[in-house]
PDB file of N, CA and C in Angstrom:
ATOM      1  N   UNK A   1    -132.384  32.333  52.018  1.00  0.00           N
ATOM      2  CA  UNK A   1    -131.729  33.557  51.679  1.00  0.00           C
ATOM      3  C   UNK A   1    -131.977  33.850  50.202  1.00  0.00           C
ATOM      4  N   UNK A   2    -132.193  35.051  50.126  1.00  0.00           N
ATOM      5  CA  UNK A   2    -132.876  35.460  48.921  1.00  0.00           C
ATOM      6  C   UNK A   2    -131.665  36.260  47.795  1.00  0.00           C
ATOM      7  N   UNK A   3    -131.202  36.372  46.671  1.00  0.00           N
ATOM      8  CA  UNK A   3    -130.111  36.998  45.804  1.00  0.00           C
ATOM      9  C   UNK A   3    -130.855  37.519  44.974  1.00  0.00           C
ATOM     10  N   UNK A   4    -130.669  38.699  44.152  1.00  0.00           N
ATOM     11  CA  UNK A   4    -131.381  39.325  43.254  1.00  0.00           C
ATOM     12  C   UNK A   4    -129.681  39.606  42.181  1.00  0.00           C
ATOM     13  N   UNK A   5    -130.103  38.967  40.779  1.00  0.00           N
ATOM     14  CA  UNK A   5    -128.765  39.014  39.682  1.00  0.00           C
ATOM     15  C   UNK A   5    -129.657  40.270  39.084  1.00  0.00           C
ATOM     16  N   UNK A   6    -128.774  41.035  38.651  1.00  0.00           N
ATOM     17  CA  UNK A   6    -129.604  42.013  38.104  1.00  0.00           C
ATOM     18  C   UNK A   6    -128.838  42.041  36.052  1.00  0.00           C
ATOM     19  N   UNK A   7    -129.273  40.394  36.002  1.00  0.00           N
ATOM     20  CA  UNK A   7    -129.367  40.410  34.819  1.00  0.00           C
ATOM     21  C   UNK A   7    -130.238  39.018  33.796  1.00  0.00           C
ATOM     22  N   UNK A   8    -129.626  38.730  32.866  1.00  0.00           N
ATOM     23  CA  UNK A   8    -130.916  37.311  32.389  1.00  0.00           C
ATOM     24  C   UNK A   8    -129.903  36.104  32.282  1.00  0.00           C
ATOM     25  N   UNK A   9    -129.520  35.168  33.089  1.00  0.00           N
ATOM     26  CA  UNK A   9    -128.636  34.199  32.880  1.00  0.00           C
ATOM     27  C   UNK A   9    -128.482  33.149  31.971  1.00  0.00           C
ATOM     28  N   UNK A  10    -127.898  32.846  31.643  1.00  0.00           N
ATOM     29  CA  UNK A  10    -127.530  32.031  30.330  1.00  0.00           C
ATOM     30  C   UNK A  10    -127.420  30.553  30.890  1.00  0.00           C
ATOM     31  N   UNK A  11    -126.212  30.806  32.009  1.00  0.00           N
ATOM     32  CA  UNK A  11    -124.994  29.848  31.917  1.00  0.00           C
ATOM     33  C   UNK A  11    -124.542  30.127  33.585  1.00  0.00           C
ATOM     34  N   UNK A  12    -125.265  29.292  34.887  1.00  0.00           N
ATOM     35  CA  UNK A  12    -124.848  29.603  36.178  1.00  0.00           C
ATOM     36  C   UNK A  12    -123.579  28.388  36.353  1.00  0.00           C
ATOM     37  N   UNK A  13    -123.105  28.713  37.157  1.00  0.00           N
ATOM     38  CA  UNK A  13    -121.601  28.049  37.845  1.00  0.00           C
ATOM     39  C   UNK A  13    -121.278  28.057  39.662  1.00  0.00           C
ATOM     40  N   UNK A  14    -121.116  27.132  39.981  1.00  0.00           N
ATOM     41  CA  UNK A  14    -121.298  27.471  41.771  1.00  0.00           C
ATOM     42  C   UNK A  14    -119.574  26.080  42.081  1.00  0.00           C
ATOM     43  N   UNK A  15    -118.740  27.485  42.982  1.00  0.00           N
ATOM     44  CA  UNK A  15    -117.889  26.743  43.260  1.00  0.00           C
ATOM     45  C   UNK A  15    -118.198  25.493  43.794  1.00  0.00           C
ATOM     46  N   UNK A  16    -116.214  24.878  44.248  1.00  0.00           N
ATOM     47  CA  UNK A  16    -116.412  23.668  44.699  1.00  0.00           C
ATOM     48  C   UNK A  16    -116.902  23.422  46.423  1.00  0.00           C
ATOM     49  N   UNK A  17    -116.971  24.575  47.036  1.00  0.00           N
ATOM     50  CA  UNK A  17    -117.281  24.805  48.016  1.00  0.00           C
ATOM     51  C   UNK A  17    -118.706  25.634  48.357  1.00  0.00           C
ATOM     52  N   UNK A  18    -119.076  25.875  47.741  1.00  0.00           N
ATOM     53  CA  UNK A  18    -120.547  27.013  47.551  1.00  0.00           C
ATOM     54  C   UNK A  18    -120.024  27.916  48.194  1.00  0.00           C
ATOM     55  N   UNK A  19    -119.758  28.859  47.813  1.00  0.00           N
ATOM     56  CA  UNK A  19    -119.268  29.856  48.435  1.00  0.00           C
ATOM     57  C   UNK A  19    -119.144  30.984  47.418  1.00  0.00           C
ATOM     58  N   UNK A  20    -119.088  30.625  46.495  1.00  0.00           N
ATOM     59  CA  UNK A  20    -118.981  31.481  44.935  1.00  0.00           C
ATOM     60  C   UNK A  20    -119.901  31.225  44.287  1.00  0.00           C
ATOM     61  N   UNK A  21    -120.498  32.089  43.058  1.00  0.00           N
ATOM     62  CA  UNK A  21    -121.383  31.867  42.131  1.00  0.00           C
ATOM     63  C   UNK A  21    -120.781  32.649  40.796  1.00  0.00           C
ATOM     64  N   UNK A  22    -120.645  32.148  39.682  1.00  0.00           N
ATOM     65  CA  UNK A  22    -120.533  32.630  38.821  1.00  0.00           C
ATOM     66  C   UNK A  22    -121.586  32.833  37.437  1.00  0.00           C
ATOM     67  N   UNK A  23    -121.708  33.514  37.100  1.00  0.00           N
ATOM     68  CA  UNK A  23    -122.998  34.018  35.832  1.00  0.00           C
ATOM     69  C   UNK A  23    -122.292  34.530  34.831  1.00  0.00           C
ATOM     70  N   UNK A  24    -123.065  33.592  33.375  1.00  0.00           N
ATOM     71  CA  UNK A  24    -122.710  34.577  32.720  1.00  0.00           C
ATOM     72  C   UNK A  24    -124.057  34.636  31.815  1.00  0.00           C
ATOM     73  N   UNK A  25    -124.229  36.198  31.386  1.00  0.00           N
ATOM     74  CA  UNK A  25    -125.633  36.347  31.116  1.00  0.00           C
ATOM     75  C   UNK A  25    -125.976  36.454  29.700  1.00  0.00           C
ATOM     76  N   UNK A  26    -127.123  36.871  29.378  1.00  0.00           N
ATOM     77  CA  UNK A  26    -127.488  36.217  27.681  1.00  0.00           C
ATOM     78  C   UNK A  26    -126.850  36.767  26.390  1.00  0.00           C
ATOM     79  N   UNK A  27    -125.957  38.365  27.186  1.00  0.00           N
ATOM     80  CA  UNK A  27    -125.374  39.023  26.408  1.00  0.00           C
ATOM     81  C   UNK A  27    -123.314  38.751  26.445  1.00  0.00           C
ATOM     82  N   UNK A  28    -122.974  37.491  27.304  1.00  0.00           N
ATOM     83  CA  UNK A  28    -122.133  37.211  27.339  1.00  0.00           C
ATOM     84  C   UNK A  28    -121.050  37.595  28.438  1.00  0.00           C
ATOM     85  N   UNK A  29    -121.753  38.550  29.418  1.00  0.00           N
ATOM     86  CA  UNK A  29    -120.858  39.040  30.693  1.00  0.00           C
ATOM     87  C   UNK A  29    -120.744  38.175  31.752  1.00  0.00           C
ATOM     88  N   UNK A  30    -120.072  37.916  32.218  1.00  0.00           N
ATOM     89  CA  UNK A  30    -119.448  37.043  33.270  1.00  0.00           C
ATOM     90  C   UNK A  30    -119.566  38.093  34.828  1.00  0.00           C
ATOM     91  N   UNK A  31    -120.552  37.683  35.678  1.00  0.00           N
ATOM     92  CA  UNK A  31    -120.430  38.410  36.751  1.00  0.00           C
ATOM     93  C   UNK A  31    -120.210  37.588  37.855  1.00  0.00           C
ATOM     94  N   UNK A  32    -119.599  37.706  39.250  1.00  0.00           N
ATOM     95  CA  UNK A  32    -119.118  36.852  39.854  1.00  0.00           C
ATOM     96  C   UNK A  32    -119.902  37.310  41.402  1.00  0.00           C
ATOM     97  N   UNK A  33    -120.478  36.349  42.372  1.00  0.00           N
ATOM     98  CA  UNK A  33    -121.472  36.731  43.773  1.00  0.00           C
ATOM     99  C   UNK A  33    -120.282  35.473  44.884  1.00  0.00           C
ATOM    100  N   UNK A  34    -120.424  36.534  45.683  1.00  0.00           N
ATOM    101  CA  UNK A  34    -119.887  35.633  47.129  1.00  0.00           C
ATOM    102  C   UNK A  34    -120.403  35.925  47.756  1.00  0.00           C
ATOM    103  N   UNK A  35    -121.274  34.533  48.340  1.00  0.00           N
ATOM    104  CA  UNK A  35    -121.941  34.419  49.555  1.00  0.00           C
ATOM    105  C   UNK A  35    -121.437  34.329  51.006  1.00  0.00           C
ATOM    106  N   UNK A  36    -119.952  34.518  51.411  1.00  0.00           N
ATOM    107  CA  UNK A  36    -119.974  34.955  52.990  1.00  0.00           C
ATOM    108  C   UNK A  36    -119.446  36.225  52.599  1.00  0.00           C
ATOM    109  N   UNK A  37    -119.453  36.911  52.178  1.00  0.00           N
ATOM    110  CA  UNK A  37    -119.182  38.679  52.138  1.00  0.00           C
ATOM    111  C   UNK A  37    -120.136  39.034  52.232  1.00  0.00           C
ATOM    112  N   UNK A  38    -120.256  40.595  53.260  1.00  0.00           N
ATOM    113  CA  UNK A  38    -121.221  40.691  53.633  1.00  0.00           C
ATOM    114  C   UNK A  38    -121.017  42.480  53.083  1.00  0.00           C
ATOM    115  N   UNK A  39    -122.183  42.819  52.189  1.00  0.00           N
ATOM    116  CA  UNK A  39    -122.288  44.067  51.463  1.00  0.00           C
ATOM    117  C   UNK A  39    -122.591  45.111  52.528  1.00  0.00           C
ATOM    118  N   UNK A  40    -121.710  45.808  51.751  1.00  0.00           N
ATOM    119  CA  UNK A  40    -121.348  47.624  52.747  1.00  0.00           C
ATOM    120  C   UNK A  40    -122.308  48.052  52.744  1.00  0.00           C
ATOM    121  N   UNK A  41    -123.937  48.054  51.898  1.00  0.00           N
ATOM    122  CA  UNK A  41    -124.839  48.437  51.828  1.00  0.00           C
ATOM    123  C   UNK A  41    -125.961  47.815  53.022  1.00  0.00           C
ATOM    124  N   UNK A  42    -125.364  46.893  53.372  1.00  0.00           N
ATOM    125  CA  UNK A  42    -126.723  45.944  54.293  1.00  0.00           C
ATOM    126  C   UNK A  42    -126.201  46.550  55.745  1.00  0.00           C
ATOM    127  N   UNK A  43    -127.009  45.921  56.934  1.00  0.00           N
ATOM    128  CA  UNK A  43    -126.433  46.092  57.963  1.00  0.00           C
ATOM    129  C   UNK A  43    -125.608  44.956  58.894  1.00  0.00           C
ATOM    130  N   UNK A  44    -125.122  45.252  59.798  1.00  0.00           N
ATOM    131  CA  UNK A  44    -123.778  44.353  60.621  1.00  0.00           C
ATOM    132  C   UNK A  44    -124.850  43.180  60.629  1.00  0.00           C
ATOM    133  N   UNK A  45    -126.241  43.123  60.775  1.00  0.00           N
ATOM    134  CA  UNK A  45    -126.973  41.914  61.438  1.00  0.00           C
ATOM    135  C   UNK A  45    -127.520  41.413  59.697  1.00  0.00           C
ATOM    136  N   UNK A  46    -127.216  41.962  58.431  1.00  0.00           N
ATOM    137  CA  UNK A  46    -127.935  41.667  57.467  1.00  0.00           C
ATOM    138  C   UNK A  46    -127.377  40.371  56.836  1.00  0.00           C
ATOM    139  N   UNK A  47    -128.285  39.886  56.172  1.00  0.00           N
ATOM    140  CA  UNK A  47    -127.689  38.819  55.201  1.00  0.00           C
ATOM    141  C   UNK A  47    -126.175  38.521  54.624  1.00  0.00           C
ATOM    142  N   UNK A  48    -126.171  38.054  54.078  1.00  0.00           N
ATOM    143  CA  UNK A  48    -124.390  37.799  53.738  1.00  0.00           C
ATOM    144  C   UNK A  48    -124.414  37.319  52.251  1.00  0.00           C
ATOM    145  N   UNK A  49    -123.671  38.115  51.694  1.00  0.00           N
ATOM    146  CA  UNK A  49    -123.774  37.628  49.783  1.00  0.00           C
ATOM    147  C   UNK A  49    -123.551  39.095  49.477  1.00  0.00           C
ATOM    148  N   UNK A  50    -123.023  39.274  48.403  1.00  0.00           N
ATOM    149  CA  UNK A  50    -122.676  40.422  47.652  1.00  0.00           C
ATOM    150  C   UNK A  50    -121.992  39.969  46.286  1.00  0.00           C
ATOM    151  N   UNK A  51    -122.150  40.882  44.733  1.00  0.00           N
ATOM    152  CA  UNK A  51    -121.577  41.043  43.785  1.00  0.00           C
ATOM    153  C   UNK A  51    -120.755  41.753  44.053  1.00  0.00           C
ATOM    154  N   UNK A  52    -119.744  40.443  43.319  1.00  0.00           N
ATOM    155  CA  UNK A  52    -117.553  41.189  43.579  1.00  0.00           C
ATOM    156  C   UNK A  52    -118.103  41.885  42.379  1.00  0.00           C
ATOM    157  N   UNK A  53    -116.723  43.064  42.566  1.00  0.00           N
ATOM    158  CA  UNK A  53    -116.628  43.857  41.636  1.00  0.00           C
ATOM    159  C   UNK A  53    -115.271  43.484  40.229  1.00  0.00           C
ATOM    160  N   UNK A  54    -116.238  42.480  39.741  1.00  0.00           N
ATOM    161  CA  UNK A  54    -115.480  41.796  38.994  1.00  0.00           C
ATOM    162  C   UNK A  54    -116.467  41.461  37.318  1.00  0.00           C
ATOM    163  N   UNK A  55    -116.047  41.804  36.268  1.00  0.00           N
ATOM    164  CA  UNK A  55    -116.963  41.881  35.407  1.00  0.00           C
ATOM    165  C   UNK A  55    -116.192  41.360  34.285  1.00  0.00           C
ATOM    166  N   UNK A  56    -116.378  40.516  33.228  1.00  0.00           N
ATOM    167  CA  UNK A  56    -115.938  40.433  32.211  1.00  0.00           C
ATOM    168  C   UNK A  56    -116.796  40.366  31.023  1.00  0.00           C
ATOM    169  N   UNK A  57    -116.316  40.923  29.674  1.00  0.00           N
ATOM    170  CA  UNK A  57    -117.375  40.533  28.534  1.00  0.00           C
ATOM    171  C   UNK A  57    -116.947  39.771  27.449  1.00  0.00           C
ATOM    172  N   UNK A  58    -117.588  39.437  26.738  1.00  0.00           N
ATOM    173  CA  UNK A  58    -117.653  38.249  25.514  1.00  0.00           C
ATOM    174  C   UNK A  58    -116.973  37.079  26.143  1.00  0.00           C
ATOM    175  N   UNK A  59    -117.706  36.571  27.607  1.00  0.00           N
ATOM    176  CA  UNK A  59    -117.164  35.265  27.601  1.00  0.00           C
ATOM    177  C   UNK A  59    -118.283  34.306  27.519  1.00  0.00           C
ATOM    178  N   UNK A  60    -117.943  33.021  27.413  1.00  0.00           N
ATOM    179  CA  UNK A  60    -118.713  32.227  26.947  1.00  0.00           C
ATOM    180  C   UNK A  60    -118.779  31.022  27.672  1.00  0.00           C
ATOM    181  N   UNK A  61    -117.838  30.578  28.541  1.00  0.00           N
ATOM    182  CA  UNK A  61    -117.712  29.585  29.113  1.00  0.00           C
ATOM    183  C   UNK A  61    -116.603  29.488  29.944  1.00  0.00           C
ATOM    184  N   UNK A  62    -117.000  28.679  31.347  1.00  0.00           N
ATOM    185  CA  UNK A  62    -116.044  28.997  32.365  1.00  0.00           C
ATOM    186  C   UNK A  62    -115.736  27.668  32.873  1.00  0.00           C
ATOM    187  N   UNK A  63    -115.002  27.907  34.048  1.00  0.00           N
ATOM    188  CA  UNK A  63    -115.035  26.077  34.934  1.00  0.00           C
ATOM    189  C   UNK A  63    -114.168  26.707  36.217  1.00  0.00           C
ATOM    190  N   UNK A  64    -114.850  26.104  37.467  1.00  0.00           N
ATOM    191  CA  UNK A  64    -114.231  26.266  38.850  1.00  0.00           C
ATOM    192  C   UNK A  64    -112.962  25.350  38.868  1.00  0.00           C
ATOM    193  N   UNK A  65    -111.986  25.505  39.754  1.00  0.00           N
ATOM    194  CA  UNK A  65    -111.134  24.208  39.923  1.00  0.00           C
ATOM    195  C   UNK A  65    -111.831  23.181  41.051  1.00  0.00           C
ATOM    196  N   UNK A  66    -111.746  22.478  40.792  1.00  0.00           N
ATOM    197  CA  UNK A  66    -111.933  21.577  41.861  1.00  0.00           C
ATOM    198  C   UNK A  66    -111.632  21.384  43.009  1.00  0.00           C
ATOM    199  N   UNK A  67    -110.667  21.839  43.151  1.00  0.00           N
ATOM    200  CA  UNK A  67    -110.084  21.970  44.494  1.00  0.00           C
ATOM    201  C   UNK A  67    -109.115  23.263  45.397  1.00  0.00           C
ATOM    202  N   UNK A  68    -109.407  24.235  44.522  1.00  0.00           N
ATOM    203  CA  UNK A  68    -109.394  25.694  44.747  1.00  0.00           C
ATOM    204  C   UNK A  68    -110.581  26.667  44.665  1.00  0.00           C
ATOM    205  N   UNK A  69    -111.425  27.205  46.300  1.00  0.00           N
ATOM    206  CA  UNK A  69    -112.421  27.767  45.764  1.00  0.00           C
ATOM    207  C   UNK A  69    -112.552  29.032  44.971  1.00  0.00           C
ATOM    208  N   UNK A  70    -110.912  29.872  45.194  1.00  0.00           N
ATOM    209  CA  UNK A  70    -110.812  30.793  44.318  1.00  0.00           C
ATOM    210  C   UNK A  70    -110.573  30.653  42.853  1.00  0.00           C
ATOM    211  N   UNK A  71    -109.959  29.953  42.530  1.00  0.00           N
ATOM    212  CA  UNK A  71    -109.806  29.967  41.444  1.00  0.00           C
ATOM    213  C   UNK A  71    -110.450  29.393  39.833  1.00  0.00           C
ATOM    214  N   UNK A  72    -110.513  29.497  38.958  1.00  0.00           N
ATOM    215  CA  UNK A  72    -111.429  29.396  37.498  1.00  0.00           C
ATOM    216  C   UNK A  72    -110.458  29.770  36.665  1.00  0.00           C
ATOM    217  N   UNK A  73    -111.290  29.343  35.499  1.00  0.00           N
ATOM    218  CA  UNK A  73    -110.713  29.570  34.197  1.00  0.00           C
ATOM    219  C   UNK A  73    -112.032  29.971  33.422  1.00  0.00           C
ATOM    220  N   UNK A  74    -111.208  30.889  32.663  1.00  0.00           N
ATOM    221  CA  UNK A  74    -112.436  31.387  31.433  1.00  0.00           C
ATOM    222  C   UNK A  74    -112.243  31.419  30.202  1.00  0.00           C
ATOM    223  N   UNK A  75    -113.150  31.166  29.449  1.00  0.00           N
ATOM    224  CA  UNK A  75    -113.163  31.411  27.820  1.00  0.00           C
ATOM    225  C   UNK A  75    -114.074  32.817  27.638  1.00  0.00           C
ATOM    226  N   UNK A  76    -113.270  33.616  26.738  1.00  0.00           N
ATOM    227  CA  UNK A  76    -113.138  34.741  26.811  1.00  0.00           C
ATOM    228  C   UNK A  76    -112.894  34.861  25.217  1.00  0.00           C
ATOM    229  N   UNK A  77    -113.840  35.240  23.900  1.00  0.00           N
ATOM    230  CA  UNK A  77    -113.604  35.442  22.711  1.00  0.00           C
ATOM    231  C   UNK A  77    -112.648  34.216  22.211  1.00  0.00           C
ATOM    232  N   UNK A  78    -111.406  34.291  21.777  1.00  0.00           N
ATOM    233  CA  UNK A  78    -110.653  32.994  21.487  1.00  0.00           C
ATOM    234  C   UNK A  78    -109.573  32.444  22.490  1.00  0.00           C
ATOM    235  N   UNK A  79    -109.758  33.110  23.751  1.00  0.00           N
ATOM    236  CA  UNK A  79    -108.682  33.079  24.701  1.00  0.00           C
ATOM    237  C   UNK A  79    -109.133  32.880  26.168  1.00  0.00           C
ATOM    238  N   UNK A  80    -108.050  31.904  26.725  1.00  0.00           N
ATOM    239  CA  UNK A  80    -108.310  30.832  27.865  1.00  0.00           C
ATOM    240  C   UNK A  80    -107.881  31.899  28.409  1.00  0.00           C
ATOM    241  N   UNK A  81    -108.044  32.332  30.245  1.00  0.00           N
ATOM    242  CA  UNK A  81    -107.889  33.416  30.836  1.00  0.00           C
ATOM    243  C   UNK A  81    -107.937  32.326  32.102  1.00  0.00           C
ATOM    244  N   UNK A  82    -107.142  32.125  32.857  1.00  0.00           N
ATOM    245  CA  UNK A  82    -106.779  31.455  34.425  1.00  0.00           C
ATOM    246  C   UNK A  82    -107.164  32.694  35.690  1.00  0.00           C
ATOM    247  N   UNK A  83    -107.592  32.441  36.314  1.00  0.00           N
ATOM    248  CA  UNK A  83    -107.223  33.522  37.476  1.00  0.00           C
ATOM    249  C   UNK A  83    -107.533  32.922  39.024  1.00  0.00           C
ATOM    250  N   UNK A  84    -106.692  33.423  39.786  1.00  0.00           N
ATOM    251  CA  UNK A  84    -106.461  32.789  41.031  1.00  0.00           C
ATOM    252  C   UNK A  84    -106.815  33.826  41.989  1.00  0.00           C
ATOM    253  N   UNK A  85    -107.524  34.078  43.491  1.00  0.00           N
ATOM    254  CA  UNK A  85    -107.820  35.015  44.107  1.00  0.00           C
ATOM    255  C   UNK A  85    -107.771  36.594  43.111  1.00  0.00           C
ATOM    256  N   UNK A  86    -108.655  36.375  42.517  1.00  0.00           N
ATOM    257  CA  UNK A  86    -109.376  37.430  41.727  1.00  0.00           C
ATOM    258  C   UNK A  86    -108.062  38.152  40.930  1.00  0.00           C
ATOM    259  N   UNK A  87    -107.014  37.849  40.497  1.00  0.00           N
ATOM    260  CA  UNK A  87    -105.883  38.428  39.773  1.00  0.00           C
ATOM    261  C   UNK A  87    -105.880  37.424  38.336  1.00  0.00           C
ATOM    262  N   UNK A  88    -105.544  38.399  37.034  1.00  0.00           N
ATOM    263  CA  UNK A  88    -105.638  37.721  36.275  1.00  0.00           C
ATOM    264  C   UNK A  88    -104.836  36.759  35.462  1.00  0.00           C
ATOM    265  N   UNK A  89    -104.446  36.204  35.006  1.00  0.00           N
ATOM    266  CA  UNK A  89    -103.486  35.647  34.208  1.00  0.00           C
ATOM    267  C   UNK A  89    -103.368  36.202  33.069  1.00  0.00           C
ATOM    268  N   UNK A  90    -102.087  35.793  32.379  1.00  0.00           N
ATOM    269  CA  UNK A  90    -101.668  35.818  31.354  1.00  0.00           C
ATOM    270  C   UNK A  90    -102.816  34.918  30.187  1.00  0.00           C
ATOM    271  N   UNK A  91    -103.664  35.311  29.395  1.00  0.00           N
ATOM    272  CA  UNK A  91    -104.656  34.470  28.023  1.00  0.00           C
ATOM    273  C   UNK A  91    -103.396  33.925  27.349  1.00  0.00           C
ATOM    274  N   UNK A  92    -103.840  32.998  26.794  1.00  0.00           N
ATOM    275  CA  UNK A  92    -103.592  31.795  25.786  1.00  0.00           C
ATOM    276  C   UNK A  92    -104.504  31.402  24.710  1.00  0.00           C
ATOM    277  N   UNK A  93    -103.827  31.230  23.345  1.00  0.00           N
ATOM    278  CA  UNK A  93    -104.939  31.301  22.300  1.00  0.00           C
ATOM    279  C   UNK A  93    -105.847  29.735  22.673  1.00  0.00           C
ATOM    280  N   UNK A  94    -107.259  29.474  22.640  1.00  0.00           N
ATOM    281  CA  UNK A  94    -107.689  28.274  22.292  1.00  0.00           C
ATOM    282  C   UNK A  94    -108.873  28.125  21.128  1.00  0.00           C
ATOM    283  N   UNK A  95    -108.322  27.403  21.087  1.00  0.00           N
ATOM    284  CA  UNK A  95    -109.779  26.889  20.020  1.00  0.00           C
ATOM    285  C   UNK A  95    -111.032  25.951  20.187  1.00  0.00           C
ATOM    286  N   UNK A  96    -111.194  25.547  21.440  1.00  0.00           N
ATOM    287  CA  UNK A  96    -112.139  24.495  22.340  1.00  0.00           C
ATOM    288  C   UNK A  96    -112.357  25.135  23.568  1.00  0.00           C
ATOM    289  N   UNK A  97    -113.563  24.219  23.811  1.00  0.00           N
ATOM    290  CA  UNK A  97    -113.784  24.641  25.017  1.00  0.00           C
ATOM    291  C   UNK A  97    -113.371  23.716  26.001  1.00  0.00           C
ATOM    292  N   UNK A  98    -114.001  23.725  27.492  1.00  0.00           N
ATOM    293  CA  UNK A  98    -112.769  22.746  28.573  1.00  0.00           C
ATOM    294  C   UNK A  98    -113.703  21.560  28.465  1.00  0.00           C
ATOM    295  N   UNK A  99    -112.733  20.724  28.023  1.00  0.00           N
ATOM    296  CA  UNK A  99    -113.302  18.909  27.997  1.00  0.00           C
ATOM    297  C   UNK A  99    -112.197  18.825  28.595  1.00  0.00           C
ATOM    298  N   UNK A 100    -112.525  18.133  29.943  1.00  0.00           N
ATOM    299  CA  UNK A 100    -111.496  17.269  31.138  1.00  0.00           C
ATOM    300  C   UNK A 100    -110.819  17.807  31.619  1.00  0.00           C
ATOM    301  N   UNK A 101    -111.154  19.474  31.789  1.00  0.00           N
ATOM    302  CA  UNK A 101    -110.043  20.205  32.659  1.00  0.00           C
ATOM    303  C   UNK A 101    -110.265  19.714  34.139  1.00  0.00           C
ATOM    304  N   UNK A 102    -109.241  19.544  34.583  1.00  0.00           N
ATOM    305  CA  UNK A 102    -109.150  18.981  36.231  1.00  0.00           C
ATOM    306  C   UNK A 102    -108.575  19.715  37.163  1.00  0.00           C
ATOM    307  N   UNK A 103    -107.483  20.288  36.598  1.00  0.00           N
ATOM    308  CA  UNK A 103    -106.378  20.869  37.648  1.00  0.00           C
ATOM    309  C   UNK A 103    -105.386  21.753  36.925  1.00  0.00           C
ATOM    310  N   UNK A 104    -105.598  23.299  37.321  1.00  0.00           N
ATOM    311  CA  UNK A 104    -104.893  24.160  36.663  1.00  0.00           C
ATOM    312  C   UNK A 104    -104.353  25.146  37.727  1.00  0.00           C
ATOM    313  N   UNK A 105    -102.859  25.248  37.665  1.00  0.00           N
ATOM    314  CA  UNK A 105    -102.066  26.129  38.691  1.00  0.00           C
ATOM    315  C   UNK A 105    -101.228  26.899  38.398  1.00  0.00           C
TER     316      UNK A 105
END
């Protein structure tokens, strides 16, 4: 199965389940692909994968949970950003990036 990113990747990310893909590209946007959704553009018998309509900029670094395939965390300019089935959290200032994040709820 073939995906076309329609940008220059930096920095790829693939959930704990493959089922998600996350990118973020050389100019710092975070774009997010799920592979069993199947795009309004293809047909009932077509491939399966589509870009969520989900976009963020100036981020820099991300991390899946381990044991949630929805959910991630992002670094985002100076601020940690959580989000769970595509809703966002409340940011938090940080100053690092994730060394030993394991489990965030």
């Amino acid at each position: 199965m073939k995906h076309v990113a329609n940008c220059r990747p930096d920095k790829i990310f693939l959930n704990c389940n493959s089922t998600r893909l996350a990118i973020i590209d050389i100019s710092g946007i975070l774009t997010l692909f799920d592979f069993e959704r199947r795009s309004a553009a293809s047909p009932a018998d077509g491939p399966l994968g589509e870009q969520l309509p989900f976009e963020r900029k100036d981020v820099w670094d991300m991390k899946w949970a381990t044991d949630n395939p929805e959910m991630f965390a992002m670094m985002e300019r100076r601020e940690c950003t959580f989000s769970g089935t595509w809703t966002l959290r409340s940011p938090f200032r940080a100053r690092d990036t994730f060394v030993g994040l394991v489990i965030f709820r």
